[in-house]
Protein backbone atom coordinates (compact mmCIF):
# COMPACT_ATOMS: atom_id res chain seq x y z
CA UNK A 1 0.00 0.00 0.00
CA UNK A 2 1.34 2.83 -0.78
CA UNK A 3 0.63 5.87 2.16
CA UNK A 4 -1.02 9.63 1.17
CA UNK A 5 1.46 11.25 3.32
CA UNK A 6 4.72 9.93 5.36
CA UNK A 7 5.91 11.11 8.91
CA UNK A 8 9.70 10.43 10.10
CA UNK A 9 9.65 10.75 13.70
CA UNK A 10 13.28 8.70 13.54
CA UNK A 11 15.44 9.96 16.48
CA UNK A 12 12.40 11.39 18.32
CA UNK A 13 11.96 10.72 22.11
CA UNK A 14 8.26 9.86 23.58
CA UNK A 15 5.67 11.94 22.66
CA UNK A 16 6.88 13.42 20.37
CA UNK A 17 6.05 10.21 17.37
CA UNK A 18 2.83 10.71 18.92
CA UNK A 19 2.42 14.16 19.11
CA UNK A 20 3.29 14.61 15.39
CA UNK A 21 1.33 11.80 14.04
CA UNK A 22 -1.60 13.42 15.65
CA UNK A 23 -0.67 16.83 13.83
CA UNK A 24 -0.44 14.64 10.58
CA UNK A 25 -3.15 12.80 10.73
CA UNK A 26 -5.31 16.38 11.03
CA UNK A 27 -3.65 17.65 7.73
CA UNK A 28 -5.64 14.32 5.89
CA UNK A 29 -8.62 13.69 4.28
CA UNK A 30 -10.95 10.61 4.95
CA UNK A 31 -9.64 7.44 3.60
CA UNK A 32 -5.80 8.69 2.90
CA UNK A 33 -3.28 6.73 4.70
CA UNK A 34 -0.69 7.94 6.83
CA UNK A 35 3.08 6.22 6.75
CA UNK A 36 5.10 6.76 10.00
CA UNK A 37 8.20 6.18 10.78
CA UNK A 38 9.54 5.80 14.82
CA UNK A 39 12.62 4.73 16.62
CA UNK A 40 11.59 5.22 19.81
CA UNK A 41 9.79 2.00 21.65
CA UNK A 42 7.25 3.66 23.53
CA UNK A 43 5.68 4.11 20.01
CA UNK A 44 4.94 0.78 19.93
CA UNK A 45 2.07 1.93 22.76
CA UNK A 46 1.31 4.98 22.44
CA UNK A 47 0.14 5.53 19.12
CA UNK A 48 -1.71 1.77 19.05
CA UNK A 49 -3.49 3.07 22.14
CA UNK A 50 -4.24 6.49 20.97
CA UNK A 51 -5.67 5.35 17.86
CA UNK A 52 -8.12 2.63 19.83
CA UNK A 53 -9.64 6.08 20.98
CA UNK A 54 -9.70 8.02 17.69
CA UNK A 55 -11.78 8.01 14.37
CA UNK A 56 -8.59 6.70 13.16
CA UNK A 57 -7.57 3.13 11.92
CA UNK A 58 -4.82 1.41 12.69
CA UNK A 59 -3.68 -0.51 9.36
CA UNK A 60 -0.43 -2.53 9.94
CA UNK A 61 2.68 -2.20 12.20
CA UNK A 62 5.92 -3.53 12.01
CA UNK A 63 9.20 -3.98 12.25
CA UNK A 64 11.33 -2.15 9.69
CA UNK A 65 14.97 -3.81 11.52
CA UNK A 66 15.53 -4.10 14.96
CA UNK A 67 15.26 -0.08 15.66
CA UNK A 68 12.62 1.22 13.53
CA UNK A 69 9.23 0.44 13.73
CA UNK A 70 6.64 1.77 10.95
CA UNK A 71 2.71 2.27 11.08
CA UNK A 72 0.18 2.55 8.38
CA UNK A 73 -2.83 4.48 9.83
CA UNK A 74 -5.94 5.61 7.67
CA UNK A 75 -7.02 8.56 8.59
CA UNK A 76 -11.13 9.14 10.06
CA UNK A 77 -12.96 11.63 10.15
């Protein structure tokens, strides 16, 4: 799948992956699809858990090597 819009939050320290993919997600339309990129682990959480409580969908998250993690989130409303 290819994403509407990418986020690098590589080398950023809890929240800020969280913060920012919030800010992203608010620059979307319905539908697009977000790409982002962390380092940090307590990513792995927080934006799973945020998302739970959005209009937002979580699509897939994985392991891009052993220090990045990435996350494919369609945006909601």
């Amino acid at each position: 799948m290819t994403p509407d819009s990418t986020l690098d939050a590589t080398g950023l320290q809890c929240p800020m992956p969280l913060l920012k993919t919030k800010l992203a997600l608010r620059d979307l339309s319905p539908g697009e699809v977000l790409q982002v990129t962390a380092t940090d682990s307590g990513s792995l959480v927080d934006i799973p858990r945020y998302l739970e409580k959005s209009p937002h969908t979580l699509l897939s998250q994985s392991d891009a090597d052993a220090d990045r993690y990435i996350f494919l989130i369609s945006c909601g409303v």
